[in-house]
Protein backbone atom coordinates (compact mmCIF):
# COMPACT_ATOMS: atom_id res chain seq x y z
CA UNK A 1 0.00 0.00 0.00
CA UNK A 2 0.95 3.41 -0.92
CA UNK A 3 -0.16 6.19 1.56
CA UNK A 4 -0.42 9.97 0.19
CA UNK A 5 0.05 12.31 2.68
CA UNK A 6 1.23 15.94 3.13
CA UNK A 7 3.66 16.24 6.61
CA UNK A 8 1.61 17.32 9.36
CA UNK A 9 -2.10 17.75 7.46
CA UNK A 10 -4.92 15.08 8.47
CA UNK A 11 -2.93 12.38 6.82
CA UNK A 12 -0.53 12.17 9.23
CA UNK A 13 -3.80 10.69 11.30
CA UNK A 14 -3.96 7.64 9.07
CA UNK A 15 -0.14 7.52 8.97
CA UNK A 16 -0.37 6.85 12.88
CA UNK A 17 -2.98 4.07 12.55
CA UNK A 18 -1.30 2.53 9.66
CA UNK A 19 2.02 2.44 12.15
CA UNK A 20 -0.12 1.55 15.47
CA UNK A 21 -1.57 -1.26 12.94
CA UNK A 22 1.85 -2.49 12.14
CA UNK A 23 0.65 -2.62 8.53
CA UNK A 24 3.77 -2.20 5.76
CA UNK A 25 3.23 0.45 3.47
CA UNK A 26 5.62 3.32 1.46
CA UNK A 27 4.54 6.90 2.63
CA UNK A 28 4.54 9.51 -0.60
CA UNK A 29 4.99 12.88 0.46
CA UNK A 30 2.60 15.39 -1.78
CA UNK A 31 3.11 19.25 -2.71
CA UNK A 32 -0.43 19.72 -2.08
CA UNK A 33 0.08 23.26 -3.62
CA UNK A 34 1.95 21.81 -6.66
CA UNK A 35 -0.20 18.92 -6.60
CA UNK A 36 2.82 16.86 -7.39
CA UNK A 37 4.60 13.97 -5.20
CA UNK A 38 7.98 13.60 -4.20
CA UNK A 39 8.61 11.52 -7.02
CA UNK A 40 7.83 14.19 -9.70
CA UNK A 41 4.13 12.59 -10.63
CA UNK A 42 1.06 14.57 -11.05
CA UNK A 43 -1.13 14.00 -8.14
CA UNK A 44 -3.65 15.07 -9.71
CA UNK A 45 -3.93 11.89 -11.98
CA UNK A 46 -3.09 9.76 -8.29
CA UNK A 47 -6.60 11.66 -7.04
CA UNK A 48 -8.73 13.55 -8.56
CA UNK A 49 -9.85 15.42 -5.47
CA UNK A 50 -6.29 16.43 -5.51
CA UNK A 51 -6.24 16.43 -1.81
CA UNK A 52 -4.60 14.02 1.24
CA UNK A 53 -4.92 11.52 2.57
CA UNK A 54 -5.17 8.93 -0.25
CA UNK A 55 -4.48 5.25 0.37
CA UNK A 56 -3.56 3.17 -3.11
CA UNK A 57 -3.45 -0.75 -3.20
CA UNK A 58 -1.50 -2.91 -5.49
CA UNK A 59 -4.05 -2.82 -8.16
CA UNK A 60 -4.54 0.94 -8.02
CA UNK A 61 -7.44 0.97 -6.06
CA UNK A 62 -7.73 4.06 -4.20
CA UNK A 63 -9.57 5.09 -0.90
CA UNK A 64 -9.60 8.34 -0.12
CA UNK A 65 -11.12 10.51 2.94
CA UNK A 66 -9.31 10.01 6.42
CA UNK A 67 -11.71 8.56 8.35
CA UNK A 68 -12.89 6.03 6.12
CA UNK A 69 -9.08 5.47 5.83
CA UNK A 70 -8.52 5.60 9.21
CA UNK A 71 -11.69 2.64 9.13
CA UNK A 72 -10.46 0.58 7.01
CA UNK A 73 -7.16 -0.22 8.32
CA UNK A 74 -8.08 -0.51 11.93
CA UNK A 75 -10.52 -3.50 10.46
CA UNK A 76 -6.92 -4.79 8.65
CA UNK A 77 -5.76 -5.51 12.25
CA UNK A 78 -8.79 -5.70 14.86
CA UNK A 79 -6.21 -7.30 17.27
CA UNK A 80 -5.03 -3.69 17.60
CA UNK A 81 -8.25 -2.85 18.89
CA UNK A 82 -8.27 0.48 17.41
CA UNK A 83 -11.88 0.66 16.65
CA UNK A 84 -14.65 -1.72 18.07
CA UNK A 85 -16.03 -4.54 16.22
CA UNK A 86 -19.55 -4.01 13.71
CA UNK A 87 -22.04 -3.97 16.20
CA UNK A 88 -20.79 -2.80 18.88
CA UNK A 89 -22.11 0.85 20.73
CA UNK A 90 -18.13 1.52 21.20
CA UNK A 91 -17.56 1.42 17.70
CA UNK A 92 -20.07 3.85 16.85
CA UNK A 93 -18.71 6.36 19.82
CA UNK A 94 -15.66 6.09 17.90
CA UNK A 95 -17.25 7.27 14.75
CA UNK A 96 -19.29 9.95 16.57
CA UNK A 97 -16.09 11.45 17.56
CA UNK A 98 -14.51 10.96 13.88
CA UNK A 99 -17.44 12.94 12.55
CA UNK A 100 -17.01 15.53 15.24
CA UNK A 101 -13.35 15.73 14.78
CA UNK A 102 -14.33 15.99 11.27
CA UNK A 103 -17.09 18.50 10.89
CA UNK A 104 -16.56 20.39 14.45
CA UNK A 105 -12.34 20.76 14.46
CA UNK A 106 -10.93 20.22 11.29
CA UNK A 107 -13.11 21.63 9.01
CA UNK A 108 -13.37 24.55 11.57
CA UNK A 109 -9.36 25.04 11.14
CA UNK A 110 -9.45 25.83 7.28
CA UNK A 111 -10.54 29.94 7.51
CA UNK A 112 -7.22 29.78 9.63
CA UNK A 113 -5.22 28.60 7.39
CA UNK A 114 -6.24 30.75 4.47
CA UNK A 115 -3.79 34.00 4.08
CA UNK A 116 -7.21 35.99 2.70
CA UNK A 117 -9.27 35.37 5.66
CA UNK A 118 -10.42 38.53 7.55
CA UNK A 119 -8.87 39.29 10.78
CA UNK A 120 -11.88 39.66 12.64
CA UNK A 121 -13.43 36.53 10.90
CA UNK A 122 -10.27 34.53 12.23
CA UNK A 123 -10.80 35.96 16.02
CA UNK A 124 -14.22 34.67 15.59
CA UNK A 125 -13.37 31.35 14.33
CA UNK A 126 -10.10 30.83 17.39
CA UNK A 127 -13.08 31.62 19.53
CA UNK A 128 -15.71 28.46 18.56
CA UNK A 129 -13.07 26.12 18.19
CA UNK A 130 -11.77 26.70 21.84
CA UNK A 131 -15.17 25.79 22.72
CA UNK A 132 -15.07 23.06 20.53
CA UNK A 133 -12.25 21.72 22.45
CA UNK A 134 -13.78 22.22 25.81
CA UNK A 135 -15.85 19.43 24.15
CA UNK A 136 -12.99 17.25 23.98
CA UNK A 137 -11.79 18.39 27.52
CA UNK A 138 -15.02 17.68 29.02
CA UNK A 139 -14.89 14.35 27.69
CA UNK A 140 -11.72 13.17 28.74
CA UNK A 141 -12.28 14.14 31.88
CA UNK A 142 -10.37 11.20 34.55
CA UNK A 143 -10.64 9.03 31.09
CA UNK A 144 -6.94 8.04 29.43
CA UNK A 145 -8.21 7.78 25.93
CA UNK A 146 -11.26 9.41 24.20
CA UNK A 147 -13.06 5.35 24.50
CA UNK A 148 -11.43 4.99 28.03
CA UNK A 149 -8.89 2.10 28.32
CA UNK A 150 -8.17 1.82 24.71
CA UNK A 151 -6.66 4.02 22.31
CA UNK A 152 -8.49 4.22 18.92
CA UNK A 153 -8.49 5.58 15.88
CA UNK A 154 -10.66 8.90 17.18
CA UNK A 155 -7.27 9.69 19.43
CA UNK A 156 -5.06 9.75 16.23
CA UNK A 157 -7.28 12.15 14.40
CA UNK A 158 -7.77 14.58 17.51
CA UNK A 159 -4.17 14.49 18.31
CA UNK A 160 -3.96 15.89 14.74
CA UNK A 161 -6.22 18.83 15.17
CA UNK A 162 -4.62 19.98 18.60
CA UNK A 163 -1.40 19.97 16.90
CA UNK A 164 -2.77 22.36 14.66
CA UNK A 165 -4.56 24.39 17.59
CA UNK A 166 -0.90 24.34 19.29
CA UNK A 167 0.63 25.42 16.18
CA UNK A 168 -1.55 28.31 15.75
CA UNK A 169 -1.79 28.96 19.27
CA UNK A 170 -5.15 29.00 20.35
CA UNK A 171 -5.43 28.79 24.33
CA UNK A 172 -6.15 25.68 25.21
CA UNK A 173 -4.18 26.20 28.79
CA UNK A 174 -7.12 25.56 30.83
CA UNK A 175 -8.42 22.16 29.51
CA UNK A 176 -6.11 20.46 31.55
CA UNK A 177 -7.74 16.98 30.59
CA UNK A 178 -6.73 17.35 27.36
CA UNK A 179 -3.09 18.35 27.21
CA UNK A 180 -2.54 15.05 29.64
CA UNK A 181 -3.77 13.19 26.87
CA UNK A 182 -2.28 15.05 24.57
CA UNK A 183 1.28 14.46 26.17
CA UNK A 184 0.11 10.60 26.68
CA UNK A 185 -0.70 10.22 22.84
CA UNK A 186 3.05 12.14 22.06
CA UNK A 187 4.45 9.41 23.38
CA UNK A 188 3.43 7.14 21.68
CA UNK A 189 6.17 4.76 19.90
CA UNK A 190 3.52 4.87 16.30
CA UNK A 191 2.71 8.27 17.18
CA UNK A 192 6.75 9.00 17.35
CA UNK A 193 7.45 7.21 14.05
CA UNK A 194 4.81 8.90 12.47
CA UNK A 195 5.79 12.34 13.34
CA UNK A 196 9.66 11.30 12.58
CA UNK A 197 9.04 10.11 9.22
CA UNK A 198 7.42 13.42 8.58
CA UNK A 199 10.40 15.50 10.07
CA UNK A 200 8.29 17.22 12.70
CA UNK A 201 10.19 15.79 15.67
């Protein structure tokens, strides 16, 4: 397998699954603003929604969309117990808080991250994602993982998104919940490949 990824973006939360999983696959690094990999090929031709994560099989299949990504790989290796089997309420709070992570904190990060973005639309926008966090911090509350005893596949993608809240330095001092968890999921051995193979460590 063949994972498309740009260092640091959402990607890097399939990246940590696909390591946590154990699974053996070749990470391509994109130029999501070139739309171009590492190897010189147009990425646009890779995926069409010119956009990472992708995830390409031997036969050129290609699944695209972290959290189905995320999904899919987790089922590779249910040992890992990275998301709860079909059936189960668990697995479905796992999804819940992909789709949150999804809608709520990620989408919620891309006004930031646009140079044309009014200042006073960007204040606005720091603002409901710090309460959008308090979610997360409210959650985690004397819990060690997002599920409780396990880590899943819903930790990898929030760990994402706080990076980004870190990076851009939203205030996230008080939620004292989640910056534990935050330092728990850091240290990782996966999580520390991942972000090592992207050069952010």
């Amino acid at each position: 397998m063949k994972l498309y990824c740009k260092p640091g973006a959402c990607s890097l939360s399939p990246h940590i699954v696909m390591r946590e999983c154990g699974l053996d696959f070749t990470q391509v690094n994109v130029d999501l603003q070139l739309k171009r990999t590492e190897r010189g090929e147009d990425y646009w031709q890779i995926n069409p929604k010119g956009q990472v994560p992708a995830l390409q099989f031997d036969d050129g299949t290609l699944l695209t969309e972290g959290t189905a990504i995320v999904q899919y790989l987790a089922d590779q290796k249910p040992d890992r117990h990275l998301l709860a089997p079909t059936g189960s309420l668990t697995r479905y709070h796992t999804l819940e808080w992909l789709s949150f992570i999804g809608t709520e904190l990620h989408k919620g990060f891309s006004p930031l991250f646009r140079k044309d973005t009014p200042a006073e639309y960007k204040e606005l926008v720091r603002e409901q994602l710090i309460k959008k966090f308090a979610i997360a911090n409210q959650a985690l509350q004397d819990k060690q993982w997002l599920m409780g005893l396990r880590f899943t596949v819903a930790d990898a993608y929030l760990f994402v998104v706080t990076r980004w809240a870190h990076a851009l330095q939203l205030d996230l001092s008080g939620f004292a919940a989640l910056n534990s968890w935050f330092d728990r999921v850091a240290e990782r051995p996966a999580v520390q490949a991942a972000l090592k193979a992207e050069g952010l460590v």
